[in-house]
Protein backbone atom coordinates (compact mmCIF):
# COMPACT_ATOMS: atom_id res chain seq x y z
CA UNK A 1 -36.17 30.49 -35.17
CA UNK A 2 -35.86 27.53 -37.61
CA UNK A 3 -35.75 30.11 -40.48
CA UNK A 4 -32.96 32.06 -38.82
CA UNK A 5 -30.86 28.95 -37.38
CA UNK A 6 -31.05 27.43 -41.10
CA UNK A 7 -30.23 31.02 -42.38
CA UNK A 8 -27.23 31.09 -40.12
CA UNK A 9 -25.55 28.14 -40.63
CA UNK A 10 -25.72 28.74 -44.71
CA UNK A 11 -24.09 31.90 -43.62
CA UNK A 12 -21.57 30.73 -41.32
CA UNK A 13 -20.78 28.27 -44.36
CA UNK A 14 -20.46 30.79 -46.92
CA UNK A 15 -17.90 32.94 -44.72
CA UNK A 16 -15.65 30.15 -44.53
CA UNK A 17 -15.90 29.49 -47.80
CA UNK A 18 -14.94 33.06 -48.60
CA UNK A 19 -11.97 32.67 -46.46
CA UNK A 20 -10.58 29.81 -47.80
CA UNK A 21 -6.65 30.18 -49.48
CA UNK A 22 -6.23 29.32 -52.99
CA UNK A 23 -4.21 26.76 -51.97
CA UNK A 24 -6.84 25.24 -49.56
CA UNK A 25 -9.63 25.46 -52.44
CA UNK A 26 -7.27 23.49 -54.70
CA UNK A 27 -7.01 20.86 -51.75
CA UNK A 28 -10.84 20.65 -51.42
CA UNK A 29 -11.21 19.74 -55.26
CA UNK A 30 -8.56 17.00 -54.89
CA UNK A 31 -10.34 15.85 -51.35
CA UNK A 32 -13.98 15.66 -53.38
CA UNK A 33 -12.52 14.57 -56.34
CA UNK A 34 -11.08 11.60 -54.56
CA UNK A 35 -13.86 11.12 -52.36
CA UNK A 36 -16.74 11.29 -55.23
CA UNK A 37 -15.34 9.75 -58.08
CA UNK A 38 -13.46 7.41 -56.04
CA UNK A 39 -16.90 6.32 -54.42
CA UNK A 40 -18.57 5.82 -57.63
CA UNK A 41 -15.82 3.64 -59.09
CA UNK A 42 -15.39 1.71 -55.45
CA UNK A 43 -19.31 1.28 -55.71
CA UNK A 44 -19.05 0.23 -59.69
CA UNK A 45 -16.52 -2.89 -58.47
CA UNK A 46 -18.03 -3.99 -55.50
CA UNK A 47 -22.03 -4.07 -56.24
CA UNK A 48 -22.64 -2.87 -60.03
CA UNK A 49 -20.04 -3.96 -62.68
CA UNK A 50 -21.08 -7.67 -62.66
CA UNK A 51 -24.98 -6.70 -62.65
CA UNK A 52 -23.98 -4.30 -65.68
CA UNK A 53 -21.58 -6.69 -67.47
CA UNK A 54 -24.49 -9.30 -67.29
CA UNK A 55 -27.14 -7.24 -68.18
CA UNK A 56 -25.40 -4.20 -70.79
CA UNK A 57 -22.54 -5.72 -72.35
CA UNK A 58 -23.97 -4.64 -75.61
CA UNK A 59 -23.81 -1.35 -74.73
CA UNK A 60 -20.63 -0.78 -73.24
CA UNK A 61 -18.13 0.99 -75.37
CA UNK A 62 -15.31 -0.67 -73.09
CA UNK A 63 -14.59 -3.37 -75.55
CA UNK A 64 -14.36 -0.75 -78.42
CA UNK A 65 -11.95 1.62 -76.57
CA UNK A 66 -10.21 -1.71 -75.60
CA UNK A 67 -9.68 -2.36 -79.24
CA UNK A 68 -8.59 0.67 -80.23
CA UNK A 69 -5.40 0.76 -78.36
CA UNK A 70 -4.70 -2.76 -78.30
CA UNK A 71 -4.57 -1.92 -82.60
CA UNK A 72 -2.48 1.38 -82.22
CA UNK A 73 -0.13 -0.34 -79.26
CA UNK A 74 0.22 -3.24 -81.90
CA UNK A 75 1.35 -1.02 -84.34
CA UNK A 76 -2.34 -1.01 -86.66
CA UNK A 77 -3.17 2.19 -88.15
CA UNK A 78 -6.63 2.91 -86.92
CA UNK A 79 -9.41 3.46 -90.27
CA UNK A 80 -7.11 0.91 -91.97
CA UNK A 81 -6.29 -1.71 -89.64
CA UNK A 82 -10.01 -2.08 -87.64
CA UNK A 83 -10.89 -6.04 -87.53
CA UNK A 84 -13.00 -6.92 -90.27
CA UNK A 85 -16.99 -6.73 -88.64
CA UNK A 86 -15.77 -4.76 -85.91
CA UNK A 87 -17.15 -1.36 -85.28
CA UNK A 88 -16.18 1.13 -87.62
CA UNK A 89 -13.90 3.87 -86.65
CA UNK A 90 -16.64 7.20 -86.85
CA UNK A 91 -14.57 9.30 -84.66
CA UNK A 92 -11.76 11.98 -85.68
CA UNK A 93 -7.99 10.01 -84.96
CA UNK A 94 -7.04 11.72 -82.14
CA UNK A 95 -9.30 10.22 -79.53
CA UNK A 96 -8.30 6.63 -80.11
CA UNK A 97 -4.52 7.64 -78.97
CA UNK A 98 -6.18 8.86 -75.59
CA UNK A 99 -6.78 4.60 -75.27
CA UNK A 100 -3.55 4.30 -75.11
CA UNK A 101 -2.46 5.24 -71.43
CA UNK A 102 -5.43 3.53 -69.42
CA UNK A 103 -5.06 0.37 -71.63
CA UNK A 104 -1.29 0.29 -70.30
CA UNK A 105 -2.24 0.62 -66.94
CA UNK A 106 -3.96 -3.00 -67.39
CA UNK A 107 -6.96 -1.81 -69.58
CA UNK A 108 -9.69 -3.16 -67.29
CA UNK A 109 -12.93 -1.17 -66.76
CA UNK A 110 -11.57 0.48 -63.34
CA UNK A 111 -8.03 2.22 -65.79
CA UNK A 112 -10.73 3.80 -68.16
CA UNK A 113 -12.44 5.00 -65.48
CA UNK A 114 -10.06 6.86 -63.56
CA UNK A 115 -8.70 7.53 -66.25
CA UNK A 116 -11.64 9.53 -67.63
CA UNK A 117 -12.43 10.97 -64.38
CA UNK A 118 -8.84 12.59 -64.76
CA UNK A 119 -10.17 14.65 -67.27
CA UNK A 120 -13.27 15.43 -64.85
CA UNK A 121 -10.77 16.91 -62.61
CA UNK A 122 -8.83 18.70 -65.03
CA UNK A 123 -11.82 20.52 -66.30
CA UNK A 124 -12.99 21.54 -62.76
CA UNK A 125 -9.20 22.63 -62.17
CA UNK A 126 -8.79 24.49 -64.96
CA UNK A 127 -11.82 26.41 -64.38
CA UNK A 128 -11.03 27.79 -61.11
CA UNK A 129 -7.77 28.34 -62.09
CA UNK A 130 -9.03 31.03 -64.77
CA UNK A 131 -12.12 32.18 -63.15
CA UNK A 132 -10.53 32.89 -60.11
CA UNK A 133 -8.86 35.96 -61.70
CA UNK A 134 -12.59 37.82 -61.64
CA UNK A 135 -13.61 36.62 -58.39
CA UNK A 136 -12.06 33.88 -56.15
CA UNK A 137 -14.90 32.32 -54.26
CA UNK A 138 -17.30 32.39 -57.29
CA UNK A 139 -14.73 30.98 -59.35
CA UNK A 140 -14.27 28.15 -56.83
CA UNK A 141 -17.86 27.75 -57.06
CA UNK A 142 -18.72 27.28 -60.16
CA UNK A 143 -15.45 24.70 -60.65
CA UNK A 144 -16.94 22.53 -57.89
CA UNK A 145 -20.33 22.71 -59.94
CA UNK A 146 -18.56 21.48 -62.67
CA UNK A 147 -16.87 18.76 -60.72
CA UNK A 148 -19.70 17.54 -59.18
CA UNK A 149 -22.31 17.70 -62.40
CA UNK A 150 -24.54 14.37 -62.30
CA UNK A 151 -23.94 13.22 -65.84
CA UNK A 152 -19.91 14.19 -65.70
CA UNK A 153 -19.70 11.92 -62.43
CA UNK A 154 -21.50 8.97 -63.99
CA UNK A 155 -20.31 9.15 -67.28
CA UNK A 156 -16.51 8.87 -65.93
CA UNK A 157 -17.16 6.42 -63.84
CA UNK A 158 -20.16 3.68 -64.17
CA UNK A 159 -20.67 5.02 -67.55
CA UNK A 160 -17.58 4.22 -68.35
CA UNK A 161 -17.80 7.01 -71.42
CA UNK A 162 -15.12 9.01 -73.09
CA UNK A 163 -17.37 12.13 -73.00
CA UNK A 164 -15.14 13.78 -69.86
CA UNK A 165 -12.67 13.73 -72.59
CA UNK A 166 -14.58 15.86 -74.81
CA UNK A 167 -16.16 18.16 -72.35
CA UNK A 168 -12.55 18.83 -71.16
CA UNK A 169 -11.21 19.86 -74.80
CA UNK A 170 -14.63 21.90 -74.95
CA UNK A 171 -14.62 23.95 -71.91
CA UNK A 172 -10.57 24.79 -72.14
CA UNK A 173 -10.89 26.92 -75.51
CA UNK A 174 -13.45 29.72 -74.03
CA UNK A 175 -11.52 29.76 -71.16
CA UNK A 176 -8.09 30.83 -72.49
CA UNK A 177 -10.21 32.94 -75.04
CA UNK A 178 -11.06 34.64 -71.79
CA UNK A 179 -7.37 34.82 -70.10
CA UNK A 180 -7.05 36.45 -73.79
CA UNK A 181 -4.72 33.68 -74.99
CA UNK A 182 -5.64 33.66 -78.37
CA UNK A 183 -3.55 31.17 -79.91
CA UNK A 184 -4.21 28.76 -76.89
CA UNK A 185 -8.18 28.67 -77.96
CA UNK A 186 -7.56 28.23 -81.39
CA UNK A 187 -5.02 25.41 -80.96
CA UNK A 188 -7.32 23.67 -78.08
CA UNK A 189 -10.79 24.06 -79.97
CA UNK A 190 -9.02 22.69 -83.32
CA UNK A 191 -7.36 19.67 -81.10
CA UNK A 192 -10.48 18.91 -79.64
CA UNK A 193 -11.93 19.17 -83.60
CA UNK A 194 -9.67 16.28 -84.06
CA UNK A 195 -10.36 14.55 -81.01
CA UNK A 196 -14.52 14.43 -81.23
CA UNK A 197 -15.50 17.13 -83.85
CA UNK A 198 -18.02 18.61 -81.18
CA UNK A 199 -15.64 21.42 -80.73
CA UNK A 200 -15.45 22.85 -84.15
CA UNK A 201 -18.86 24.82 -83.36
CA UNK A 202 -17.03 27.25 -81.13
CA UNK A 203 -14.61 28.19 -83.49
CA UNK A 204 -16.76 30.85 -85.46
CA UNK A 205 -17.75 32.35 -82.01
CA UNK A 206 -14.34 32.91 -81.38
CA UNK A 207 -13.58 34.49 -85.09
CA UNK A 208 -16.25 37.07 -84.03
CA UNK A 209 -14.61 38.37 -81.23
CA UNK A 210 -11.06 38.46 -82.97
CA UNK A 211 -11.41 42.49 -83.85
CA UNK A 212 -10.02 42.29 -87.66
CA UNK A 213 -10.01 40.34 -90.17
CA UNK A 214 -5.98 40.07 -90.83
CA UNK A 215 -6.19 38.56 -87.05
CA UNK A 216 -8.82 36.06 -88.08
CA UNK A 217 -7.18 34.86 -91.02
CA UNK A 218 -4.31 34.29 -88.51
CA UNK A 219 -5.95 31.89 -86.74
CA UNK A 220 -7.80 30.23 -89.40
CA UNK A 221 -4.19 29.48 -91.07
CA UNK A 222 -3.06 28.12 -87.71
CA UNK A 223 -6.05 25.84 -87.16
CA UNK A 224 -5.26 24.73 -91.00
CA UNK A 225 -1.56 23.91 -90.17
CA UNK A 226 -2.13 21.96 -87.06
CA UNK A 227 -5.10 19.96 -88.69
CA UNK A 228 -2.90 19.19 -91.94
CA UNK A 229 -0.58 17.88 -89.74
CA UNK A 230 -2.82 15.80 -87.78
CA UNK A 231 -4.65 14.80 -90.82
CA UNK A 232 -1.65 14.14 -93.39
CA UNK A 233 -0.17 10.40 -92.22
CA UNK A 234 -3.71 9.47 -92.57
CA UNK A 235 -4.27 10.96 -96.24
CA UNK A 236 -1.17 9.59 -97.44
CA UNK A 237 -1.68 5.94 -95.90
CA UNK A 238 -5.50 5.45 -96.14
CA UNK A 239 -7.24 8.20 -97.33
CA UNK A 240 -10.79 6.78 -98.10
CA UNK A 241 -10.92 5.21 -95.41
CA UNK A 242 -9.87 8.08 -93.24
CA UNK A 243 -12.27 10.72 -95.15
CA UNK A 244 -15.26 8.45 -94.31
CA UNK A 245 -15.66 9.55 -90.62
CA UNK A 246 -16.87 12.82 -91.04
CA UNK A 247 -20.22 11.34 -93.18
CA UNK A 248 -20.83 10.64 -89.44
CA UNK A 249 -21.27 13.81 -88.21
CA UNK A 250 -22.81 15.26 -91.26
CA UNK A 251 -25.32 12.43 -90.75
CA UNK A 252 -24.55 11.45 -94.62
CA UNK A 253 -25.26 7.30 -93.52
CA UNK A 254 -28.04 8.43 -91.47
CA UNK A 255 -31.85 7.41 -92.06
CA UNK A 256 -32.72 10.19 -89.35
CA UNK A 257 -31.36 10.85 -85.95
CA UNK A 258 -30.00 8.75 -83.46
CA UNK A 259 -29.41 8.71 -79.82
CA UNK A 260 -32.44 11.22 -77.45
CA UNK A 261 -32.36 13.49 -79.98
CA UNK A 262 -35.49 14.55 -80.95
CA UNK A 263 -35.30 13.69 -84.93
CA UNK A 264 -34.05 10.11 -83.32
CA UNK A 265 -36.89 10.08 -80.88
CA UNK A 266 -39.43 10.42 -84.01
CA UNK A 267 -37.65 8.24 -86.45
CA UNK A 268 -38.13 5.82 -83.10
CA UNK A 269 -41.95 6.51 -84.21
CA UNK A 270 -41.84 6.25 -87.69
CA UNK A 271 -41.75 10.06 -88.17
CA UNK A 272 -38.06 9.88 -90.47
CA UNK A 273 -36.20 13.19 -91.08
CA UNK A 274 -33.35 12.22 -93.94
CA UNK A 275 -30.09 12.56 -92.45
CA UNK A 276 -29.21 15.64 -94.95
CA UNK A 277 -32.19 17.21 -93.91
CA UNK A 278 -31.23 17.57 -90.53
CA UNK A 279 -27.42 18.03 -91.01
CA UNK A 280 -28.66 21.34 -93.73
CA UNK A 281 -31.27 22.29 -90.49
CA UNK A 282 -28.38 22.18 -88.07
CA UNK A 283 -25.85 24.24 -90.12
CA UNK A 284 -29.08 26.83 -90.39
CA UNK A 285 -29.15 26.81 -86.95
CA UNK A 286 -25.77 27.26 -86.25
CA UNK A 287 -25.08 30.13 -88.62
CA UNK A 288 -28.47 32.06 -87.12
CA UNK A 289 -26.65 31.70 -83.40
CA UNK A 290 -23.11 33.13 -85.23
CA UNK A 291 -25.63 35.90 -86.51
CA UNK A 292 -26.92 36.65 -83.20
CA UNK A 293 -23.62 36.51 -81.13
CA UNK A 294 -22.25 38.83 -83.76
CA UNK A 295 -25.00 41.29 -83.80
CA UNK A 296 -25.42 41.08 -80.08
CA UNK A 297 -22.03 41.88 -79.46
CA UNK A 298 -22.56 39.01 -77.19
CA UNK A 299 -18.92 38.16 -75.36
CA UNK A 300 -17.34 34.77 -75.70
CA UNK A 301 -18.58 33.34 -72.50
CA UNK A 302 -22.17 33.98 -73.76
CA UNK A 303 -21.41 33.25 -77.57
CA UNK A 304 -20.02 29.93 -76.89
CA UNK A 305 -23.14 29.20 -74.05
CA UNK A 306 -26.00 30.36 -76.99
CA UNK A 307 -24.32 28.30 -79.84
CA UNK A 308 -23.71 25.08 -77.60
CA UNK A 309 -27.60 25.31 -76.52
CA UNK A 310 -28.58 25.79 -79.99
CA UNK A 311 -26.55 23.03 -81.29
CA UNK A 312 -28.10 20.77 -78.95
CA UNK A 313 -31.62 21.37 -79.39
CA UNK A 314 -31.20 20.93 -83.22
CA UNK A 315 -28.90 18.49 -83.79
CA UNK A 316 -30.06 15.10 -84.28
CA UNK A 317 -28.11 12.72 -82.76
CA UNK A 318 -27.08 13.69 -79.15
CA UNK A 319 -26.45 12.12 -75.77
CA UNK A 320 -27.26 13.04 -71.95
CA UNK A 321 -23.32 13.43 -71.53
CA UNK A 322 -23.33 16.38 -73.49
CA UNK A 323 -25.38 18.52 -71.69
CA UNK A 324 -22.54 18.84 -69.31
CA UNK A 325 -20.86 21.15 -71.64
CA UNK A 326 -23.91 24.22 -71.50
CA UNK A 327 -23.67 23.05 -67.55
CA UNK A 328 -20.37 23.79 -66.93
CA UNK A 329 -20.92 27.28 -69.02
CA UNK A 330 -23.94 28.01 -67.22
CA UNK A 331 -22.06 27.90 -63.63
CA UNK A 332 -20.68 30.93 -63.46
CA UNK A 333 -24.21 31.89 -63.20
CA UNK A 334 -25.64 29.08 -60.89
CA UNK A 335 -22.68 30.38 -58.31
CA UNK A 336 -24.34 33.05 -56.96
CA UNK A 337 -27.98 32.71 -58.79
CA UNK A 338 -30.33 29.96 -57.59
CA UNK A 339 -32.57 30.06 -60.10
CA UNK A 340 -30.17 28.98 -62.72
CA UNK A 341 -28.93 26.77 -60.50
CA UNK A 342 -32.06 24.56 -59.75
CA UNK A 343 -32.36 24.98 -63.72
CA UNK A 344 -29.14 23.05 -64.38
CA UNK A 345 -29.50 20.76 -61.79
CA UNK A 346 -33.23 20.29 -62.42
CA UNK A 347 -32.66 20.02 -66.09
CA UNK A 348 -31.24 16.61 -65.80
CA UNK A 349 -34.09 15.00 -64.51
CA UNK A 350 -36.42 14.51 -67.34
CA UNK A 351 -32.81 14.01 -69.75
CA UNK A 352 -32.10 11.43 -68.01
CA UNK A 353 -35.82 10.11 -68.20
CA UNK A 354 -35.65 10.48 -72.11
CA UNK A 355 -31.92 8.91 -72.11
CA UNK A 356 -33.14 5.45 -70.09
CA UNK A 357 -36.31 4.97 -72.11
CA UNK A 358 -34.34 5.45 -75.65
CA UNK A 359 -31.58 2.96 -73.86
CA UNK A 360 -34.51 0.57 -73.11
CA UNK A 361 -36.84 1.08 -76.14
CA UNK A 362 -33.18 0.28 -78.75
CA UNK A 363 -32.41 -2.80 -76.23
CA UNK A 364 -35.97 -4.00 -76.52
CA UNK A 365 -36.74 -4.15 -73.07
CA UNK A 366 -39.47 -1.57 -74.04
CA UNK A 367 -41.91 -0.93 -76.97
CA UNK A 368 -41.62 1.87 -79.67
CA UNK A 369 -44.56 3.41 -78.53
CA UNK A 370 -42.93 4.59 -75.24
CA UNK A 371 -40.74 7.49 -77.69
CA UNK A 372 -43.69 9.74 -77.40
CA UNK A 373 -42.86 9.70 -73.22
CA UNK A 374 -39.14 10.31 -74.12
CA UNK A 375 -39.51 13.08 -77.10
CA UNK A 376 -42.13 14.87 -74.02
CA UNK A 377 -39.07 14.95 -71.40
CA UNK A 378 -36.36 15.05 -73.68
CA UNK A 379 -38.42 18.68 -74.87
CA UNK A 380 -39.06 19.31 -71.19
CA UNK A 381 -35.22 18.89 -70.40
CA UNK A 382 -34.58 21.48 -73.19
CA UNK A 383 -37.32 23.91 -72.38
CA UNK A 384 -35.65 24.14 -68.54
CA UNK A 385 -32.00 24.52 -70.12
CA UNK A 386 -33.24 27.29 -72.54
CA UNK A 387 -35.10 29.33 -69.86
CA UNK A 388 -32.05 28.66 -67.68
CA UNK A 389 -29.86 30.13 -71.07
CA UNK A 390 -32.51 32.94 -71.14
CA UNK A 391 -31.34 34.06 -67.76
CA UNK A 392 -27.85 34.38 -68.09
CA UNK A 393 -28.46 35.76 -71.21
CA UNK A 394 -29.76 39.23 -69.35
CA UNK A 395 -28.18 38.47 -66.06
CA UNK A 396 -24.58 40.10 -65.67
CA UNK A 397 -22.14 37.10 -63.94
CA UNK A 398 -18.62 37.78 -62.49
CA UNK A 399 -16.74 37.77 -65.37
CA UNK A 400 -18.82 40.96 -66.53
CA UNK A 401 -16.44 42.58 -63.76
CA UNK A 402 -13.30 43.65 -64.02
CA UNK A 403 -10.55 41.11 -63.47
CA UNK A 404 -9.73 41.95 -59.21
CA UNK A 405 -6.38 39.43 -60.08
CA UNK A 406 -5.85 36.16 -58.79
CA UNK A 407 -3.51 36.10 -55.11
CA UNK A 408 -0.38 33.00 -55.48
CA UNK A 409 -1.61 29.90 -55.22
CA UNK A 410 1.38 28.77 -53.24
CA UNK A 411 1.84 30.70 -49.17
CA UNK A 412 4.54 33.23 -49.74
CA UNK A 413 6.56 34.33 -46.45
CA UNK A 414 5.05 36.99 -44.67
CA UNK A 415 7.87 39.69 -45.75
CA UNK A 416 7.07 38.47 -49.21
CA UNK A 417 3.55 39.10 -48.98
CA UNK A 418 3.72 42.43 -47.32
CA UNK A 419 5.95 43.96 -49.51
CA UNK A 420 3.61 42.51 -52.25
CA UNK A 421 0.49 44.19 -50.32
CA UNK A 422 2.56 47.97 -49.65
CA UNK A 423 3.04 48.22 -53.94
CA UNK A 424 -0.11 47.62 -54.15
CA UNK A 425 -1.51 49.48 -51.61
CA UNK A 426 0.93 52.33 -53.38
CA UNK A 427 -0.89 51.71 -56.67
């Protein structure tokens, strides 16, 4: 009877789920969006911000984003301009600008976080907004999933990281590539390029699925033109300092890894992997996923899923706040599959394990020897999100269907609405 009343009341919630207007479901992300991420920042201020500002001030990247705009607000050119001894700029320029509006609104900790949980929103927004064209309730699904994903809510608020940011520019690219806006991907994945490099990985996923080659070289001459004109003031003011940031990324002043990576883990232990090394691994990696999409025929959803997992599990210097990026693919599974979703959710539990001890073990409040116990969950972590990437890999998802359309998003009058419904019925 337990089994049945339990049973019942998950289906009594799913029907009104199903029933819910568009405009309702938008209302519901704004309500939990408020609620949650207003919570966590409410809950940062009253009981956790002075324990963390005592106890991580080193680790904050507050002051740096601080910085940052103060410079560009100023007038400074950012590369050029940075305080001598401060941290160097290792980002593209575009994510420094993004300073600028929470450090007008007063610049304290509590303007950079709503201010990244903004983008937390507009990622879960968009995402229904576009997958509700295949199916309505799954698409409002999966943007909740996305909304509420452990490491996006922390990371925009307590974390007080720019990584919503990113995961925002990285999730908006497939999804017009889906709506078949074309140009809209390529300019969004080469803006986010600009804005945090992760981005540029999906761009040969895309190429793939452009049918010919005249069409690809299209886009690649667009992504050219709008990163000349991002990257020319900077070439013609300071160009070696501005063509030093992507040695970053390429790992070029790297001993090894950094962050949970793996390679980081094990330089951690002694175990160093040159920074080349593992940049030339990576780029192996990468072009083996292109290989597979490509002779797969995999679509763009799945492409861009495969090559973000792969980057991640190679690359060696990586954070827990990027794992929110294969999550958010990954929903449009977990919305009507529970084993992917226990996966994605369970996935974060031994990540987050192997993110606190490399936090502790670089602080010093632990010794070296505790890597080993973050390179065995940080390998656990990826084992779950690969199986979970197996899955959906042979599972068919909603957007495998054809696209049913999406109803208004705004109540239309009722004449409205059954004229609307009599042409179609006529179709």
């Amino acid at each position: 009877m337990e089994a049945q009343g339990e049973g019942g009341r998950w289906s009594r919630l799913d029907a009104r789920l199903r029933s819910l207007s568009p405009r309702r479901r938008v209302l519901i992300i704004l309500s939990i969006f408020v609620a949650v991420y207003g919570s966590f920042i409410a809950m940062d201020g009253l009981l956790f911000r002075p324990f963390i500002d005592q106890s991580f001030a080193n680790s904050s990247d507050l002051s740096i984003f601080q910085e940052r705009a103060k410079l560009l607000l100023n007038g400074g050119m950012i590369y050029r301009d940075v305080p001598y001894g401060s941290f160097p700029v290792e980002s593209p320029p575009l994510i420094n600008y993004l300073f600028i509006p929470p450090q007008l609104a007063g610049g304290e900790w509590w303007a950079y976080e709503i201010w990244f949980s903004l983008f937390a929103l507009l990622s879960s927004l968009s995402a229904y907004l576009i997958l509700r064209a295949w199916d309505e309730h799954l698409g409002f699904i999966s943007s909740m999933l996305i909304l509420l994903c452990p490491s996006l809510v922390i990371d925009a608020t307590m974390g007080l990281q720019d990584e919503p940011i990113v995961a925002f520019l990285f999730i908006v690219p497939p999804l017009l590539f889906l709506r078949n806006n074309l140009k809209g991907a390529t300019v969004g994945v080469t803006i986010g390029f600009w804005t945090k490099f992760l981005s540029v990985i999906l761009f040969p996923a895309m190429l793939i699925r452009i049918p010919t080659w005249k069409r690809r070289a299209r886009h690649i001459g667009l992504a050219a033109l709008i990163s000349l004109l991002i990257a020319l003031p900077f070439l013609a003011i300071c160009p070696i300092e501005f063509l030093q940031f992507p040695t970053y990324y390429m790992l070029g002043s790297n001993d090894g890894g950094a962050g949970m990576s793996a390679v980081g883990l094990m330089s951690i232990m002694g175990i160093i992997v040159p920074g080349n090394v593992g940049a030339l691994i990576t780029i192996a990696a990468l072009l083996g996923s292109y290989w597979y999409c490509w002779k797969r025929n995999l679509d763009i959803w799945r492409s861009c899923l495969l090559v973000t997992v792969v980057f991640l599990c190679i690359y060696p210097m990586i954070r827990l706040s990027y794992f929110v990026i294969p999550f958010a693919f990954l929903t449009v599974w977990a919305a009507d599959d529970r084993r992917v979703l226990l996966r994605i959710l369970g996935m974060f539990v031994p990540l987050m394990v192997a993110q606190a001890l490399e936090f502790t073990i670089n602080d010093g409040t632990v010794s070296a020897s505790y890597a080993w116990i973050a390179l065995v969950s940080l390998l656990i972590g990826l084992i779950i999100l690969v199986d979970a990437t197996r899955i959906a890999l042979r599972k068919e998802c909603f957007l495998d269907r054809a696209q049913t359309g999406a109803a208004p998003l705004l109540k239309l009058s009722p004449s409205t609405v059954s004229k609307g419904t009599a042409a179609h019925d006529a179709k």
